[in-house]
Structures are given as C-alpha cells and as structure tokens.
C-alpha atoms as a PDB file:
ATOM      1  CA  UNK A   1     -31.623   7.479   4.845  1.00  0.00           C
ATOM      2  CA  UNK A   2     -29.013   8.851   2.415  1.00  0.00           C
ATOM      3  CA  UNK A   3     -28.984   7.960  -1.068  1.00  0.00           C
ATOM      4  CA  UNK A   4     -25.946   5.662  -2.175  1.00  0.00           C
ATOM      5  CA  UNK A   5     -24.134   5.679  -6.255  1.00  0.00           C
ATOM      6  CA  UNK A   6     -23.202   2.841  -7.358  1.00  0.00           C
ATOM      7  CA  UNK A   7     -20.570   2.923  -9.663  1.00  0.00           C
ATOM      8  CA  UNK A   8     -17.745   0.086 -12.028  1.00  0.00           C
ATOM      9  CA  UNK A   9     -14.497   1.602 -12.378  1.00  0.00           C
ATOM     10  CA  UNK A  10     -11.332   0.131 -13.595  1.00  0.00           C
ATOM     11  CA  UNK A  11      -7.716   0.941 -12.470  1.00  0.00           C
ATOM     12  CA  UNK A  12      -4.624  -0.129 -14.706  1.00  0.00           C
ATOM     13  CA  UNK A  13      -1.838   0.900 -12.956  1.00  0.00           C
ATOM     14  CA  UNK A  14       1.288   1.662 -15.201  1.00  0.00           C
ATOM     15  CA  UNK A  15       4.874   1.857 -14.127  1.00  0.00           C
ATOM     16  CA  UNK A  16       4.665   3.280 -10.867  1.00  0.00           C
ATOM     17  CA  UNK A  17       1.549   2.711  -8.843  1.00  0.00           C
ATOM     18  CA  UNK A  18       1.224   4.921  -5.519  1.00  0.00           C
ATOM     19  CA  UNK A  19      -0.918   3.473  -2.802  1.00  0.00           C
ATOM     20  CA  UNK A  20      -1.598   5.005   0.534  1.00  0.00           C
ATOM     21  CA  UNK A  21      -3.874   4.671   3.736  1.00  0.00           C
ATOM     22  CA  UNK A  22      -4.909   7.983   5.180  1.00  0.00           C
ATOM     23  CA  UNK A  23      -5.288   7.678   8.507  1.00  0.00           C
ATOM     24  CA  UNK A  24      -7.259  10.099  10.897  1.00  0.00           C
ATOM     25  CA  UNK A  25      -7.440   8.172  14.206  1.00  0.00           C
ATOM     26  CA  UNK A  26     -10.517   8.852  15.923  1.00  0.00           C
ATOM     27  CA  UNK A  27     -11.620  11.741  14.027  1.00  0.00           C
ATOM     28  CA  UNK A  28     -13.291  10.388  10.681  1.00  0.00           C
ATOM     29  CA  UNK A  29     -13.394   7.482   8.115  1.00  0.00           C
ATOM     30  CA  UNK A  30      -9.733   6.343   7.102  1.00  0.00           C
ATOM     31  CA  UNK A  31      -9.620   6.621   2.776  1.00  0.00           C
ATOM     32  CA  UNK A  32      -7.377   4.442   0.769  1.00  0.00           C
ATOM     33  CA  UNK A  33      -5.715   6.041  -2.152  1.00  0.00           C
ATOM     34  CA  UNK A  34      -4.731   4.361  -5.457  1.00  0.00           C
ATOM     35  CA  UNK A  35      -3.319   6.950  -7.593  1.00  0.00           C
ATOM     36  CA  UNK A  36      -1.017   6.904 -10.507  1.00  0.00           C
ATOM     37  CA  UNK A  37      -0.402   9.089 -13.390  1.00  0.00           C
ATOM     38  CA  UNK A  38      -3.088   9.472 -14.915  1.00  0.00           C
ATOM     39  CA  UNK A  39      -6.019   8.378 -12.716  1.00  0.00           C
ATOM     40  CA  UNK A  40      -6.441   7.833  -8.865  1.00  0.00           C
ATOM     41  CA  UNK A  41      -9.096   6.241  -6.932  1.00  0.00           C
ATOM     42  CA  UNK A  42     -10.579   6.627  -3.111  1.00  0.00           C
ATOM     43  CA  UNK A  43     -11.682   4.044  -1.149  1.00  0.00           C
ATOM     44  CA  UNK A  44     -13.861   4.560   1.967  1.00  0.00           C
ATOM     45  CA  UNK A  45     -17.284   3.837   4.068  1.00  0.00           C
ATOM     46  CA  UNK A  46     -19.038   6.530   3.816  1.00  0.00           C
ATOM     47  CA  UNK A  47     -19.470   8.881   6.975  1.00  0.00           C
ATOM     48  CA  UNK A  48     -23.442   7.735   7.182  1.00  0.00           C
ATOM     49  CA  UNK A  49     -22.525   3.948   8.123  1.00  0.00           C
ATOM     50  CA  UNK A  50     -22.306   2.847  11.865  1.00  0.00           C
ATOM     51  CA  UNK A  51     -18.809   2.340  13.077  1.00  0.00           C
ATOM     52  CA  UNK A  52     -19.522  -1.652  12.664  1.00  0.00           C
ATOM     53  CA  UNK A  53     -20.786  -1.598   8.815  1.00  0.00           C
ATOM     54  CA  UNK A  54     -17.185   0.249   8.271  1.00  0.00           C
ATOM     55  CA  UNK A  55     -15.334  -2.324   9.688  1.00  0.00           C
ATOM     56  CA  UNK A  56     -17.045  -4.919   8.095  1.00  0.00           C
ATOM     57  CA  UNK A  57     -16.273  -3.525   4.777  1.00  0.00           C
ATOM     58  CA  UNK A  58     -12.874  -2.870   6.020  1.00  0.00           C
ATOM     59  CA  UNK A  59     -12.269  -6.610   6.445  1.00  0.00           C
ATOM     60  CA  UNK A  60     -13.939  -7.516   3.272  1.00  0.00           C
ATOM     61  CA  UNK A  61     -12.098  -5.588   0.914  1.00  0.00           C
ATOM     62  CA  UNK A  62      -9.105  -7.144   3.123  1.00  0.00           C
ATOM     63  CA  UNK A  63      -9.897 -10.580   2.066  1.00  0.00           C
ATOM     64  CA  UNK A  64     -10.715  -9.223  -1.788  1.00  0.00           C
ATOM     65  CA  UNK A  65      -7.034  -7.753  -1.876  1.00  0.00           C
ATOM     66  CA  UNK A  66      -5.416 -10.993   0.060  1.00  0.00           C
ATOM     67  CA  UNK A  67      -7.069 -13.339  -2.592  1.00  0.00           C
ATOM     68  CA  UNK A  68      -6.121 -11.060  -5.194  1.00  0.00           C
ATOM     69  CA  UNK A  69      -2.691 -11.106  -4.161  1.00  0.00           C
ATOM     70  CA  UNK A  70      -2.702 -14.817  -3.486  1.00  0.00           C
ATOM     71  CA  UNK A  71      -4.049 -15.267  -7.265  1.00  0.00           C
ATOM     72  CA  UNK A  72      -1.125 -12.655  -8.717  1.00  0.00           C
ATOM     73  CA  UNK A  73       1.258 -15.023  -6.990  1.00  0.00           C
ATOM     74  CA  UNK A  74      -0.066 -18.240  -8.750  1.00  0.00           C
ATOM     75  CA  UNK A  75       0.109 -16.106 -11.637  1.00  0.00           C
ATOM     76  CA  UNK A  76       3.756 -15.344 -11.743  1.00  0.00           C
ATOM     77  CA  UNK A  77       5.351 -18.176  -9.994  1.00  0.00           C
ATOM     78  CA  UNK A  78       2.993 -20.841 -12.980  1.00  0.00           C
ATOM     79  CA  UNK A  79       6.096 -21.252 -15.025  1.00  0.00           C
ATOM     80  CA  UNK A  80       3.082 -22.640 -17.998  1.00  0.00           C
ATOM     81  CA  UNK A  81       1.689 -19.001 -17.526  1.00  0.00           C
ATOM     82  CA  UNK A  82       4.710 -17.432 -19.766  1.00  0.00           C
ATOM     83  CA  UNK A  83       4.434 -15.275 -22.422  1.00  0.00           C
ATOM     84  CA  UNK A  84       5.770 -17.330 -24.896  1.00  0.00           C
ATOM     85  CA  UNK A  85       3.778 -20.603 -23.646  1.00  0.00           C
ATOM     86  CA  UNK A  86       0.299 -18.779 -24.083  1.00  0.00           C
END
C-alpha cells in the first residue's frame, strides 16, 4: 500500500485568479489547477486509487466548491454584511 502526506494549505487568490481542469481522457487522473501570481495549487486522486475512490472524491470536492459558492453568494448579496455595517 503506498504511503499518503497529508498536508493544510491555504490559497488567497489576489486580483486575477486562474483556474483550470486538465483533462486527459482515458489516459490518467484529470488535475485541477488553481494558480495565481504568486502561488498555485494541484488538485488530484492520486494514480494508486481505484477508478471509483477517484470519482468519489471527484463528487465530493464538487459539493465542497457548490456550498462554498452557495455561501459566497449569501455573502455578497446580505446587504447587513457591508463593510461599513461590520
């Protein structure tokens, strides 16, 4: 069995965020890419996990990002949330 790293990072995007899904069909693990000026982070299953442990994690880091961007909206449409009103 492989060893696995765990590891806590943080990404604070600035002005202009680049994300990306690289995409190799068949052939190996898709990797998402977060990159911006001056840091970028890889997302992927590793190579070692059946093709149904991949897509597991695939649709749980799905519902992470739709309940992050579901809590982003509440953020910005609360007109209490302003700058001036915290």
């Amino acid at each position: 069995m492989p060893r696995h790293i765990g590891a806590s990072l943080s990404f604070h995007p600035t002005e202009k965020p680049f994300v990306l899904c690289h995409s190799y069909g068949t052939e190996r693990t898709p990797i998402l890419s977060l990159r911006d000026r001056h840091a970028s982070l890889t997302v992927y299953a590793h190579e070692s996990f059946g093709k149904a442990e991949q897509l597991k994690f695939a649709r749980e880091l799905l519902a992470a990002v739709t309940a992050y961007v579901d809590a982003v909206e509440t953020y910005t449409t609360d007109s209490t949330n302003t700058p001036e009103r915290r």
